[in-house]
Protein backbone atom coordinates (compact mmCIF):
# COMPACT_ATOMS: atom_id res chain seq x y z
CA UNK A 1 0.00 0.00 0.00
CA UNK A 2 2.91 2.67 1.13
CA UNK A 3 4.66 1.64 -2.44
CA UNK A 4 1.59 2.10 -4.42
CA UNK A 5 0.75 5.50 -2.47
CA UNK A 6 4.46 6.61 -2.89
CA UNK A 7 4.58 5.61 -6.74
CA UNK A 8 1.50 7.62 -7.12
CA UNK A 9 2.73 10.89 -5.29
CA UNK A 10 5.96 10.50 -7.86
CA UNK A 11 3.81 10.80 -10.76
CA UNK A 12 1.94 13.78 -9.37
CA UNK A 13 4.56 15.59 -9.01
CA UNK A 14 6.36 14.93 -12.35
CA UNK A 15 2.98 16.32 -13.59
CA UNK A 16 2.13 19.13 -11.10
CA UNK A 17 5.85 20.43 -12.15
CA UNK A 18 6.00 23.59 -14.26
CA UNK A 19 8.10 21.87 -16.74
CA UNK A 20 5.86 19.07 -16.80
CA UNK A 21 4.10 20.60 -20.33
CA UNK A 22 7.20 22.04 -21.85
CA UNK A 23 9.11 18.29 -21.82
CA UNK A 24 6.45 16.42 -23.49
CA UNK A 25 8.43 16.73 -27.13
CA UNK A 26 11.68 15.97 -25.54
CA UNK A 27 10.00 13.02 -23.19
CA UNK A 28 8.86 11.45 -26.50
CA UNK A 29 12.36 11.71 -28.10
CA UNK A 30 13.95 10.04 -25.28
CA UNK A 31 11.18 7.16 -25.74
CA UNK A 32 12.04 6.43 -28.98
CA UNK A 33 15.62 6.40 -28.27
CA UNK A 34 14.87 4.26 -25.72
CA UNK A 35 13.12 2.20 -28.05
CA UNK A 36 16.12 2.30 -30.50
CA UNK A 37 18.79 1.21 -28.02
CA UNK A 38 16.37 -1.77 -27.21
CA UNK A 39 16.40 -2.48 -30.67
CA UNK A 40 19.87 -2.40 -30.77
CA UNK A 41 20.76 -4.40 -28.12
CA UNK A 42 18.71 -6.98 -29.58
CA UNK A 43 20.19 -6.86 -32.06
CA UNK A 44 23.73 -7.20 -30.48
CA UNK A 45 21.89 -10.54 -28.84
CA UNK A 46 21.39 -12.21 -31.96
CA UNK A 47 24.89 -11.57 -33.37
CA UNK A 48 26.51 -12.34 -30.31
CA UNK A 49 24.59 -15.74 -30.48
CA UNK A 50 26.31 -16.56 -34.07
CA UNK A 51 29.77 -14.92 -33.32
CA UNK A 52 30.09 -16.87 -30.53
CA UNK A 53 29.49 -20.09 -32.62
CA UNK A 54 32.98 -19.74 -34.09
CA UNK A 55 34.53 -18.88 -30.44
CA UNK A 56 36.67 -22.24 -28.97
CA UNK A 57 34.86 -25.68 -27.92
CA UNK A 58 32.40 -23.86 -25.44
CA UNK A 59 28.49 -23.05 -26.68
CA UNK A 60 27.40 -19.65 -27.18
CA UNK A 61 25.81 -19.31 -24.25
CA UNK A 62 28.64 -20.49 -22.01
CA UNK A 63 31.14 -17.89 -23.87
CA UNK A 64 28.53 -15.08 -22.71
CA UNK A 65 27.85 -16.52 -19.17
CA UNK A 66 31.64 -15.99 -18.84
CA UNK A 67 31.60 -12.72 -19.19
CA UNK A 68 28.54 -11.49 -16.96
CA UNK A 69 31.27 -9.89 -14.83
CA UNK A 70 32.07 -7.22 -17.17
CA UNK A 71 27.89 -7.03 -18.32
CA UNK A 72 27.75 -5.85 -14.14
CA UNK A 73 30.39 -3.78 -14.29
CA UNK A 74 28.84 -1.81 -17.05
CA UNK A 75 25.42 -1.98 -15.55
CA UNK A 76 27.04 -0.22 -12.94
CA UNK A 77 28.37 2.18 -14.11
CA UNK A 78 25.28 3.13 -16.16
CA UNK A 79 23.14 3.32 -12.86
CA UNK A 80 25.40 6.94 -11.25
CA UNK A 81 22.97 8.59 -13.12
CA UNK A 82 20.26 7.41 -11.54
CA UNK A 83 18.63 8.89 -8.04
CA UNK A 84 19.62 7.44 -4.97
CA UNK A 85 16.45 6.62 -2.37
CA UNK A 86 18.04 8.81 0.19
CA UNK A 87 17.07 11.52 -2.21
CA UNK A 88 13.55 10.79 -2.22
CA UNK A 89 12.54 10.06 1.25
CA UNK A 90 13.49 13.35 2.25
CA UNK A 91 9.39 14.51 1.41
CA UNK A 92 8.15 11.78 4.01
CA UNK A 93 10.28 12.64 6.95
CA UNK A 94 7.58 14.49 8.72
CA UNK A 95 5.44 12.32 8.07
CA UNK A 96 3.56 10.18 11.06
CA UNK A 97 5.32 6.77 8.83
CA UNK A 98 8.21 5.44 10.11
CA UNK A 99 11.22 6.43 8.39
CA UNK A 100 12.20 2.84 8.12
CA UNK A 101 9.31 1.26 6.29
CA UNK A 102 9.83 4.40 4.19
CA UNK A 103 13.03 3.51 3.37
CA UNK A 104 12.29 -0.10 2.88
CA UNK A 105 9.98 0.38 0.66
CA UNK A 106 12.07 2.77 -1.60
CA UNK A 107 14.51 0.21 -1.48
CA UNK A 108 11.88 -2.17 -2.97
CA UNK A 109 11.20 -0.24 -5.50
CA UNK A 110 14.49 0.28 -6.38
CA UNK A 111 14.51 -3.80 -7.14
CA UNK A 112 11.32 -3.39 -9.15
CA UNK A 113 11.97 -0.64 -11.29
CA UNK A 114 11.77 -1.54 -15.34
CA UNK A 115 15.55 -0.31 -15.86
CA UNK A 116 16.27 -3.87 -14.46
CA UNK A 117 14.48 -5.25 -17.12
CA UNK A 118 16.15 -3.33 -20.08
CA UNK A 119 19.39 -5.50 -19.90
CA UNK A 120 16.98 -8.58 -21.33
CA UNK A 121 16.32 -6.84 -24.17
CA UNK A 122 20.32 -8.28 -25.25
CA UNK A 123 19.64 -11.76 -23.05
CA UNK A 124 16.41 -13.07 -24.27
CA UNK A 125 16.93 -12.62 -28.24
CA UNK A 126 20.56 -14.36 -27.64
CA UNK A 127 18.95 -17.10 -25.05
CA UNK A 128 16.50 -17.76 -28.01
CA UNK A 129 18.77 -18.90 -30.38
CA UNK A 130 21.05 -20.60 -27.86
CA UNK A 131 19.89 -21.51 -24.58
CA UNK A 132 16.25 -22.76 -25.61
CA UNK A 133 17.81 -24.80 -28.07
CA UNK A 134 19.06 -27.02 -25.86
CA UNK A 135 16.88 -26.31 -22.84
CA UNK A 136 13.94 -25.26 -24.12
CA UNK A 137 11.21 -22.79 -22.75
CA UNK A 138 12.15 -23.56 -18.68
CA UNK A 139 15.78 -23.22 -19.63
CA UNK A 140 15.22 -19.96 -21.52
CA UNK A 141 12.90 -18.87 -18.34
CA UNK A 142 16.06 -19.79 -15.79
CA UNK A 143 18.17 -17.73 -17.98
CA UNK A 144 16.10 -14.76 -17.78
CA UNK A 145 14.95 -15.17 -14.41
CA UNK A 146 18.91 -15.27 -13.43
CA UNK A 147 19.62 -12.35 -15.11
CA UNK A 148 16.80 -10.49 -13.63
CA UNK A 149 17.92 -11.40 -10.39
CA UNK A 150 21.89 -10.84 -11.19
CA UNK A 151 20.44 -6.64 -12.50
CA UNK A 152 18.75 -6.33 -9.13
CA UNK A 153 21.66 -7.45 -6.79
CA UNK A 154 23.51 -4.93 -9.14
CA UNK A 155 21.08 -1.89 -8.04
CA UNK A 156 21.70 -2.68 -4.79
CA UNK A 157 25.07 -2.50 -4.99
CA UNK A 158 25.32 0.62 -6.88
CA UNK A 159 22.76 2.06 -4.28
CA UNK A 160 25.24 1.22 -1.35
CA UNK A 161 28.47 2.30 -3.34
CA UNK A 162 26.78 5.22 -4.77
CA UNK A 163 25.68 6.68 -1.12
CA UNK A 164 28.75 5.78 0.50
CA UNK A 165 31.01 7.53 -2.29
CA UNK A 166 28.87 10.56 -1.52
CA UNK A 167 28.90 10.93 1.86
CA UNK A 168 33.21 10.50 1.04
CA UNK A 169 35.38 10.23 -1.98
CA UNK A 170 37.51 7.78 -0.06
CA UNK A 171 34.55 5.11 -0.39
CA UNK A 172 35.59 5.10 -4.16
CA UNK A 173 38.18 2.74 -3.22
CA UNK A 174 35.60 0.43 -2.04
CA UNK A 175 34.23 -0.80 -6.09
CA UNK A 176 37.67 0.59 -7.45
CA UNK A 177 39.49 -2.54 -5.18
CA UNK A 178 36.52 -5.12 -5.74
CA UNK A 179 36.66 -4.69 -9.70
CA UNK A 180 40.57 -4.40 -9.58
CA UNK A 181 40.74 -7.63 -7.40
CA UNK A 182 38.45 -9.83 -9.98
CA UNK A 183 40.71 -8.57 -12.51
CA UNK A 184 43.70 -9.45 -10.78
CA UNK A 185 41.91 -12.93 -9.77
CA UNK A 186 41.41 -13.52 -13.47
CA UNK A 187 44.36 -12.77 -14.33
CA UNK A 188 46.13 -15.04 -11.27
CA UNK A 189 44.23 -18.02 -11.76
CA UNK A 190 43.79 -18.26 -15.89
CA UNK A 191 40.30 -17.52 -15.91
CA UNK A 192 38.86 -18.06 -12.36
CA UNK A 193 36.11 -15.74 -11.94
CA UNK A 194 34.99 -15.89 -15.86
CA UNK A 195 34.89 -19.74 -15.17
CA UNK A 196 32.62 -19.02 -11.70
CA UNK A 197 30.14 -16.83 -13.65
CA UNK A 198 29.21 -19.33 -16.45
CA UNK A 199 28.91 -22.05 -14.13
CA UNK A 200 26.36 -19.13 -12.33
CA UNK A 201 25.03 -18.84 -15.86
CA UNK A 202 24.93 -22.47 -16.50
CA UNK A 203 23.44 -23.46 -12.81
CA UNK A 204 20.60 -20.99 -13.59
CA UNK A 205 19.52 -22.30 -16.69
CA UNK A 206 19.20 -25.80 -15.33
CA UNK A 207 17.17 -24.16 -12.71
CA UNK A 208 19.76 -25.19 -9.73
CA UNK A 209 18.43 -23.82 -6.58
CA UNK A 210 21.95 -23.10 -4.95
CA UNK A 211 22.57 -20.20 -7.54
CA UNK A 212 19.44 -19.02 -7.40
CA UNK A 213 19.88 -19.31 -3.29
CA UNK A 214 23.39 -17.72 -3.34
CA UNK A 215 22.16 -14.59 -5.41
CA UNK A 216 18.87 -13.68 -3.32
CA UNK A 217 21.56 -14.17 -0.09
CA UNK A 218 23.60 -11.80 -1.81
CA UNK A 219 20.37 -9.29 -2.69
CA UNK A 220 18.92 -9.73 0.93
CA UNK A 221 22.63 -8.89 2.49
CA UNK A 222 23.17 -5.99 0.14
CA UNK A 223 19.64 -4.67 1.26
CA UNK A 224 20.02 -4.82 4.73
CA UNK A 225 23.48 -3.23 4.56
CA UNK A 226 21.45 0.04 2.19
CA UNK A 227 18.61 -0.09 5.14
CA UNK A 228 21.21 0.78 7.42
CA UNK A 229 23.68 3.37 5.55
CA UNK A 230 20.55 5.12 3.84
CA UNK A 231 18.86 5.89 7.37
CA UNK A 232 22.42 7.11 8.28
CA UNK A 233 22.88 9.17 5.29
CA UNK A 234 19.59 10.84 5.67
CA UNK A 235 20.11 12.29 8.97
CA UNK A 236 23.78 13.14 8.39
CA UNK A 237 22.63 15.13 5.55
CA UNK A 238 19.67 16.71 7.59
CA UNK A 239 22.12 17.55 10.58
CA UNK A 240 25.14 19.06 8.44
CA UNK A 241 26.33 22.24 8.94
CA UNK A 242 27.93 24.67 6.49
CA UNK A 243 31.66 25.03 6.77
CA UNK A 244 32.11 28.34 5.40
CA UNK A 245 36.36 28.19 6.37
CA UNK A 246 38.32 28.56 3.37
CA UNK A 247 41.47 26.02 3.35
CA UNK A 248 43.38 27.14 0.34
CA UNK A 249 42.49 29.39 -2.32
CA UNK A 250 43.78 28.24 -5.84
CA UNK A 251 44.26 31.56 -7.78
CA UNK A 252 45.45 30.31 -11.26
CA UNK A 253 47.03 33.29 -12.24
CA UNK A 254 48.27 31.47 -15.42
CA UNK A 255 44.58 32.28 -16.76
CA UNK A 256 45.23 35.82 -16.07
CA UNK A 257 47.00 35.87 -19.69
CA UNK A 258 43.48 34.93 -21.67
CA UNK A 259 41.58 38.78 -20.23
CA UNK A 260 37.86 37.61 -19.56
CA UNK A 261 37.80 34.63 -21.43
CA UNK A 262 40.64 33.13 -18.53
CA UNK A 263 38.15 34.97 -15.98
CA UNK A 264 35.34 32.33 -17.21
CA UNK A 265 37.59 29.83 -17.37
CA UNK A 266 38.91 30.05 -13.67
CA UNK A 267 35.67 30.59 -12.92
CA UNK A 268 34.61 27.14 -14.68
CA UNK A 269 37.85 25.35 -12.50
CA UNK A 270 36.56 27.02 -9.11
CA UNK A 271 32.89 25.38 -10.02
CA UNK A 272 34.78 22.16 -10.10
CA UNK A 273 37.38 21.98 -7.63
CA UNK A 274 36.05 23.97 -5.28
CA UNK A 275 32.14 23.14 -4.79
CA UNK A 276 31.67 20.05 -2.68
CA UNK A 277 29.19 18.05 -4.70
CA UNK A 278 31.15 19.37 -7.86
CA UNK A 279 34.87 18.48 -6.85
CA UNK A 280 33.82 15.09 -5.52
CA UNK A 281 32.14 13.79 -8.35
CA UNK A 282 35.12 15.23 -10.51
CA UNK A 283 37.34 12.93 -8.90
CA UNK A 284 35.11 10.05 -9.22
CA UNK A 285 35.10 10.60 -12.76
CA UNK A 286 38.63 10.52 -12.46
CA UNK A 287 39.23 7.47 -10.97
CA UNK A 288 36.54 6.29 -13.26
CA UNK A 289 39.33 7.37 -15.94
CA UNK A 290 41.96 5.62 -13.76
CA UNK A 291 40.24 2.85 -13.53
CA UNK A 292 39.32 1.89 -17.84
CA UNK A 293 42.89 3.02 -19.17
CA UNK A 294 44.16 0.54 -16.20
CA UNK A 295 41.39 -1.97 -17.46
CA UNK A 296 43.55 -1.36 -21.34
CA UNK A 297 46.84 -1.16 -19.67
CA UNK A 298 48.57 -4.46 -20.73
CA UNK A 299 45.77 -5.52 -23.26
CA UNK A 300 47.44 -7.83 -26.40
CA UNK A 301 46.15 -8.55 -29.47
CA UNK A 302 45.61 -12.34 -27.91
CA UNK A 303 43.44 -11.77 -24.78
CA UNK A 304 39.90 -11.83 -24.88
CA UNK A 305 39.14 -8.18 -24.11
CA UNK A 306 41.15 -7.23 -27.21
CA UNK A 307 39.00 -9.58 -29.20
CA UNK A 308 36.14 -7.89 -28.18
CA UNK A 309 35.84 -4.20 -30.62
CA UNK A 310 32.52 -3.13 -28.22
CA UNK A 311 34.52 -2.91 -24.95
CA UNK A 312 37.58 -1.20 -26.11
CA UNK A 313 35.20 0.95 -27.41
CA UNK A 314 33.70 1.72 -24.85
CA UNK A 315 36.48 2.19 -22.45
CA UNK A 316 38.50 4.87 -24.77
CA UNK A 317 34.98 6.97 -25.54
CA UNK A 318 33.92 6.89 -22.05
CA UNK A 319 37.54 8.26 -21.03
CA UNK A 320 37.43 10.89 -23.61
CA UNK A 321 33.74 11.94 -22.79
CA UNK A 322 33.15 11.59 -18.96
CA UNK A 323 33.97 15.24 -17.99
CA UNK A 324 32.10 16.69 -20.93
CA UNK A 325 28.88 14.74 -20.57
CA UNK A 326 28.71 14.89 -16.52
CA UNK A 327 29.55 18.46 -16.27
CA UNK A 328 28.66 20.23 -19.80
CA UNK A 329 25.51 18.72 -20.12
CA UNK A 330 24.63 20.68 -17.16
CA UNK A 331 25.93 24.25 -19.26
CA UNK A 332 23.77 27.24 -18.12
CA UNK A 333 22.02 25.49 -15.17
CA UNK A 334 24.76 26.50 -12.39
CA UNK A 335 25.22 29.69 -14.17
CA UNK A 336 21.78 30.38 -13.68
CA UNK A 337 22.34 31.15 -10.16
CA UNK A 338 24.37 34.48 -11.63
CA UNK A 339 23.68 34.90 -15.00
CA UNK A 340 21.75 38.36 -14.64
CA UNK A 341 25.17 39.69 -13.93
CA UNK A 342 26.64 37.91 -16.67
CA UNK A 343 24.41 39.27 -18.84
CA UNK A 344 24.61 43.03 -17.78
CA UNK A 345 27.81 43.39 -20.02
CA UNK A 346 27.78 42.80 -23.67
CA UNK A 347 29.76 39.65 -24.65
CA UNK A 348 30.50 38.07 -21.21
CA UNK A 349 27.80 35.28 -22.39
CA UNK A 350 29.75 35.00 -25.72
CA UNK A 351 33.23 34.86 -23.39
CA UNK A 352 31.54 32.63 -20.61
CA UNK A 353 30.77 29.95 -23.49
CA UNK A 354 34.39 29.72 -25.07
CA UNK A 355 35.80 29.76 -22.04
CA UNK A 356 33.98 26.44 -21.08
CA UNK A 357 34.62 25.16 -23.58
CA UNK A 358 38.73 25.75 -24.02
CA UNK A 359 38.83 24.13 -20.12
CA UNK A 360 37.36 21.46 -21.04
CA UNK A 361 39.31 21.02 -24.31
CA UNK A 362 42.22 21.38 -21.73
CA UNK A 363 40.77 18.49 -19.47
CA UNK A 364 40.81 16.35 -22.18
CA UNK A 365 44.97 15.77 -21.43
CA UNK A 366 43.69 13.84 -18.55
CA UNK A 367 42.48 11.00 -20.26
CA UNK A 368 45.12 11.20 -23.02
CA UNK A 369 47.75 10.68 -20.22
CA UNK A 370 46.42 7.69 -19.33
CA UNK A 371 45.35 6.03 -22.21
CA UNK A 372 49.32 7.02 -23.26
CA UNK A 373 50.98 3.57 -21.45
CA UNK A 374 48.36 1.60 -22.75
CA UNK A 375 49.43 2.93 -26.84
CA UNK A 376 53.32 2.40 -25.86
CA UNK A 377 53.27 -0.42 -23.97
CA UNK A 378 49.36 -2.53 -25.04
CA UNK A 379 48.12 -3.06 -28.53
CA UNK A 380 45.75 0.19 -28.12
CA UNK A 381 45.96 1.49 -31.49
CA UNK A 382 47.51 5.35 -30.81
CA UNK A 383 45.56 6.70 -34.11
CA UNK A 384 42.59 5.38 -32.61
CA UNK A 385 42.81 7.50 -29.33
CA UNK A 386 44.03 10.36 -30.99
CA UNK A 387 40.79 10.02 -33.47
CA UNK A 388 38.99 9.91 -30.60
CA UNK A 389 40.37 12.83 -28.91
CA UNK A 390 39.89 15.42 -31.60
CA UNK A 391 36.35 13.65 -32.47
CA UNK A 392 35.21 14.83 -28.49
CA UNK A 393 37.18 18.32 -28.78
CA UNK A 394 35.63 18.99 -32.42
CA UNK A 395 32.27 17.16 -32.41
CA UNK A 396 31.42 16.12 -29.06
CA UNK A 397 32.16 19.06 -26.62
CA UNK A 398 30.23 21.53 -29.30
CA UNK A 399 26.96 18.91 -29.32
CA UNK A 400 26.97 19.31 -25.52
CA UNK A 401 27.22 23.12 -25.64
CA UNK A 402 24.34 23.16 -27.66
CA UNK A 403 22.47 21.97 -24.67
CA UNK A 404 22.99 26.32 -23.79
CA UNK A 405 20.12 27.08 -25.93
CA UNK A 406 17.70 24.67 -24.25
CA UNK A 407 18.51 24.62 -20.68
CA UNK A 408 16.61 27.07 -19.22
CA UNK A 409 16.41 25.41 -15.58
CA UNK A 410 18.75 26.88 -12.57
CA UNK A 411 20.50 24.66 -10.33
CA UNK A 412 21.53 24.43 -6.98
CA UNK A 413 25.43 25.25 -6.47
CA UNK A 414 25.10 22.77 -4.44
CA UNK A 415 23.14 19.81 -6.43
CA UNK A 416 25.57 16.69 -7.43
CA UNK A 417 26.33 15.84 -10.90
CA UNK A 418 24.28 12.87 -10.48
CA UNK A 419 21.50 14.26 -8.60
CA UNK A 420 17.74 13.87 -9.68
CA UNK A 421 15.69 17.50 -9.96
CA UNK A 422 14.09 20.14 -11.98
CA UNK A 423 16.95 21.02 -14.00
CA UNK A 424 17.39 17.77 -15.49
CA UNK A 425 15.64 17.90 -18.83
CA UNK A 426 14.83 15.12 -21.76
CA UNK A 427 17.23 17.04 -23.94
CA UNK A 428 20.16 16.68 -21.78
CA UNK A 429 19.27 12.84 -21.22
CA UNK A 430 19.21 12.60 -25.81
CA UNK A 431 22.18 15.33 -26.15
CA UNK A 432 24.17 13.00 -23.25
CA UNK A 433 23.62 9.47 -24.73
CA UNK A 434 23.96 10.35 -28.10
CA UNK A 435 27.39 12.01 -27.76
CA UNK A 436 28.62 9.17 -25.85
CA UNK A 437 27.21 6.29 -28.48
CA UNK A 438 28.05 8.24 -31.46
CA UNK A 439 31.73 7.48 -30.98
CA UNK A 440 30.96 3.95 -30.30
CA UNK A 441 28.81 3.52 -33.15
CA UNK A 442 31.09 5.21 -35.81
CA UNK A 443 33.87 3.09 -34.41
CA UNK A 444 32.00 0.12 -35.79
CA UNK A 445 30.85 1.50 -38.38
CA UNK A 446 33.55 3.57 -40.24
CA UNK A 447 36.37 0.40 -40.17
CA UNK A 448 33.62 -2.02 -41.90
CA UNK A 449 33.30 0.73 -44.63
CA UNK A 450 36.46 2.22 -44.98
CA UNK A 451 38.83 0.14 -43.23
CA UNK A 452 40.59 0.86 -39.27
CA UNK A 453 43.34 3.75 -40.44
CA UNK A 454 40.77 5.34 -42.24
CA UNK A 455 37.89 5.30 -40.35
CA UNK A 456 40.71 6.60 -37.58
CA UNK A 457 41.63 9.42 -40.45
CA UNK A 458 37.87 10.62 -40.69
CA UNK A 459 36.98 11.21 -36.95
CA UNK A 460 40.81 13.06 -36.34
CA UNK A 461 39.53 15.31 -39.63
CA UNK A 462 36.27 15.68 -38.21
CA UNK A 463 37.29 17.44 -35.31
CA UNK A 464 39.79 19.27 -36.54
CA UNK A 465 37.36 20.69 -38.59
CA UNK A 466 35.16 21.13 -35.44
CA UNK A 467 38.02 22.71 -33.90
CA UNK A 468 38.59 24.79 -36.55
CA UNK A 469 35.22 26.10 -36.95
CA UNK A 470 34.81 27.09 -33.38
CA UNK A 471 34.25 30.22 -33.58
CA UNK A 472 31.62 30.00 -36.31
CA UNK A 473 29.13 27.58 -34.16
CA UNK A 474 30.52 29.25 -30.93
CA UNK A 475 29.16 32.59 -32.03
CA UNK A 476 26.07 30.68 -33.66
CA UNK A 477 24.99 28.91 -30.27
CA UNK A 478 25.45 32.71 -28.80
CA UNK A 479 23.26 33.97 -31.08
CA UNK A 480 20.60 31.37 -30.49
CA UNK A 481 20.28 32.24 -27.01
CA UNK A 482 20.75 35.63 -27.45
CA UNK A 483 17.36 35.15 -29.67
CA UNK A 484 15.52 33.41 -26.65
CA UNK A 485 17.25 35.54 -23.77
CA UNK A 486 14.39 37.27 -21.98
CA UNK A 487 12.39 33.27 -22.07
CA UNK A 488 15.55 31.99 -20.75
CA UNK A 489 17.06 34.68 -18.40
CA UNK A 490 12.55 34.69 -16.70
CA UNK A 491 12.64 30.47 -16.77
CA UNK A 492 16.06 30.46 -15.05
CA UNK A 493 14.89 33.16 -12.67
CA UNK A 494 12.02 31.15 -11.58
CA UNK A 495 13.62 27.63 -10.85
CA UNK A 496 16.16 29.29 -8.52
């Protein structure tokens, strides 16, 4: 009853918001991106079930039960941008409920929300055409049951990581070491954990109760260990007080050189280093980094992970984009705390916007430094992380500053990155996952049609030509909002 009541005070107040009418377009665009990513990983499902045909003696669906690890790790990654319950109770504490059974029951719906179904949109087509052959319609419903099961112990964990990492960037270590130490486990034993996970895989499709036992153990552990560091969280958060001290005060004087532009773009560095919610998830992201170039770092043409196009995919483009897509996405909604001063002078906007985007052209030597080992001393192709780099400085970074013209919703110096509220719009949740697929995508795409070096050769000239051209879309996106400036400048006013 509490679930069903909470559930239906969530959808009142998506549609007694005052954005609720002017995100119906952008709601439906995300829906049928949704609906194409389904699609797609479908069909990913049905070629993974004939690629893996050709892989060793193993069956299809053994070769993917061995690597479910790396399916979670993605997962969980995926699931920092979604809310955490801690951030949702907060309406009920008054309340005559108790804050337990209110926290309970977020934490239940956590474990029945339909993003833990998404993932079987890639299972079921490839458990079709391989498990159900040879199991049938109960194996094929073990399989999917499993996985089901394997997504929700995964929320759980991200839930407990996710609210522990807040409340201190030292509890990054905690999934950085776990993730690290079934690597190194692998690696030590010659295939340990993969082995472990597709006899999990296997166990579950012959409907074996121990794995079906050992995961809900694992779900009902992980949920009473979020019962007890949510209700801590919430009242550490409620009794917190403001520490107004300042420690150390980073001048960069070096950005004195640039006149106002190097005023913005100190003033984009101080939003990040030294804002709490800002700085901490900066240096998750950065670990983040850390962590996938160490994931590359002593990759060979031989190992599996090499074999596998997708994930070093992945890892490079998520490098390259993390900063831009946690941080510029959000362009114009911290600034609309301020922006009726930046707007009092004529061409502090215009200056504001390229000096955003120059600092985080200049972040961008993060991930190139550590990507760097893995081109010297892995078989990381160096044009391919070089094409990669210009592709996010010329045709990434601009897509996200486009987001300027649209984001019209202020937010809190003080929100997180991550955080759920008004000024998260569809168009930041399209802009977001289309320029971090993109790369993906073309990097599949472009060597089946033209061949590796010059699919590399076309996204390097892309952004140059981006890069180039900066000042012709720069001033463009200026004059867009420019256009729209009294809208903007009244919607930003009233979301403060």
């Amino acid at each position: 009853m509490l679930l069903k009541t909470i559930r239906h005070n969530q959808r009142l107040a998506e549609r007694r918001s005052p954005i609720y009418d002017k995100n119906r377009y952008a709601k439906a665009l995300v829906y049928v991106f949704v609906a194409f990513w389904a699609a797609y990983l479908a069909f990913i499902g049905v070629s993974l079930s004939f690629a893996f045909k050709e892989v060793r003696h193993l069956e299809a669906y053994d070769m993917m039960n061995g690597g479910l690890t790396i399916f979670l790790f993605i997962d969980f990654l995926v699931r920092f941008m979604l809310p955490l319950p801690s951030q949702e109770i907060k309406p009920y504490l008054l309340l005559p409920v108790p804050k337990q059974k209110i926290m309970n029951t977020l934490l239940l719906q956590t474990g029945l929300k339909l993003f833990n179904l998404f993932w079987l949109f890639l299972f079921v087509p490839f458990g079709f055409l391989t498990v159900a052959r040879y199991f049938g319609i109960s194996g094929m419903a073990g399989y999917a049951l499993g996985i089901w099961l394997l997504t929700v112990m995964n929320a759980y964990w991200s839930v407990l990581a996710r609210t522990l990492i807040r409340s201190h960037v030292i509890w990054i270590l905690l999934p950085v070491l776990l993730y690290a130490g079934l690597l190194v486990a692998e690696l030590a034993t010659g295939g340990g954990v993969s082995s472990a996970s597709m006899w999990l895989g296997d166990a579950m499709i012959r409907w074996n109760p121990l794995a079906f036992l050992s995961v809900l153990a694992a779900i009902v552990l992980l949920w009473y260990l979020n019962s007890s560091v949510q209700h801590k969280a919430i009242y550490n958060e409620l009794a917190r007080k403001e520490d107004t001290r300042v420690k150390h005060v980073r001048q960069f004087g070096w950005l004195d050189k640039f006149g106002e532009t190097g005023e913005f773009m100190r003033l984009e560095m101080k939003l990040i280093t030294r804002n709490k919610a800002t700085s901490a998830n900066f240096k998750t992201l950065t670990a983040c980094i850390v962590l996938f170039a160490a994931m590359l770092f002593g990759m060979t043409s031989d190992d599996e992970q090499a074999q596998s196009p997708f994930m070093v995919y992945f890892y490079c483009v998520y490098c390259f984009c993390s900063y831009g897509v946690a941080i510029l996405s959000r362009i114009m909604a911290y600034e609309g705390n301020y922006l009726d001063g930046i707007m009092a002078r004529k061409g502090s906007l215009y200056n504001l916007l390229k000096g955003k985007y120059y600092m985080h052209c200049l972040l961008l030597a993060v991930p190139l430094v550590c990507l760097l080992p893995s081109c010297i001393w892995s078989s990381l192709p160096f044009a391919y992380v070089m094409g990669q780099l210009f592709f996010t400085a010329g045709i990434t970074l601009p897509m996200l500053m486009c987001l300027a013209i649209f984001n019209d919703k202020t937010a809190p110096l003080t929100a997180s990155l991550w955080g759920k509220g008004q000024w998260n719009t569809a168009y930041q949740s399209v802009t977001v996952a289309v320029a971090l697929f993109l790369p993906i995508l073309l990097s599949k795409v472009l060597p089946i049609v033209v061949g590796d070096a010059a699919g590399n050769r076309i996204c390097l000239a892309a952004g140059l030509g981006g890069m180039i051209m900066q000042p012709v879309w720069l001033k463009a996106i200026y004059r867009q909002i420019m256009k729209r400036r009294y809208h903007t400048m009244e919607s930003l006013r009233n979301t403060r």
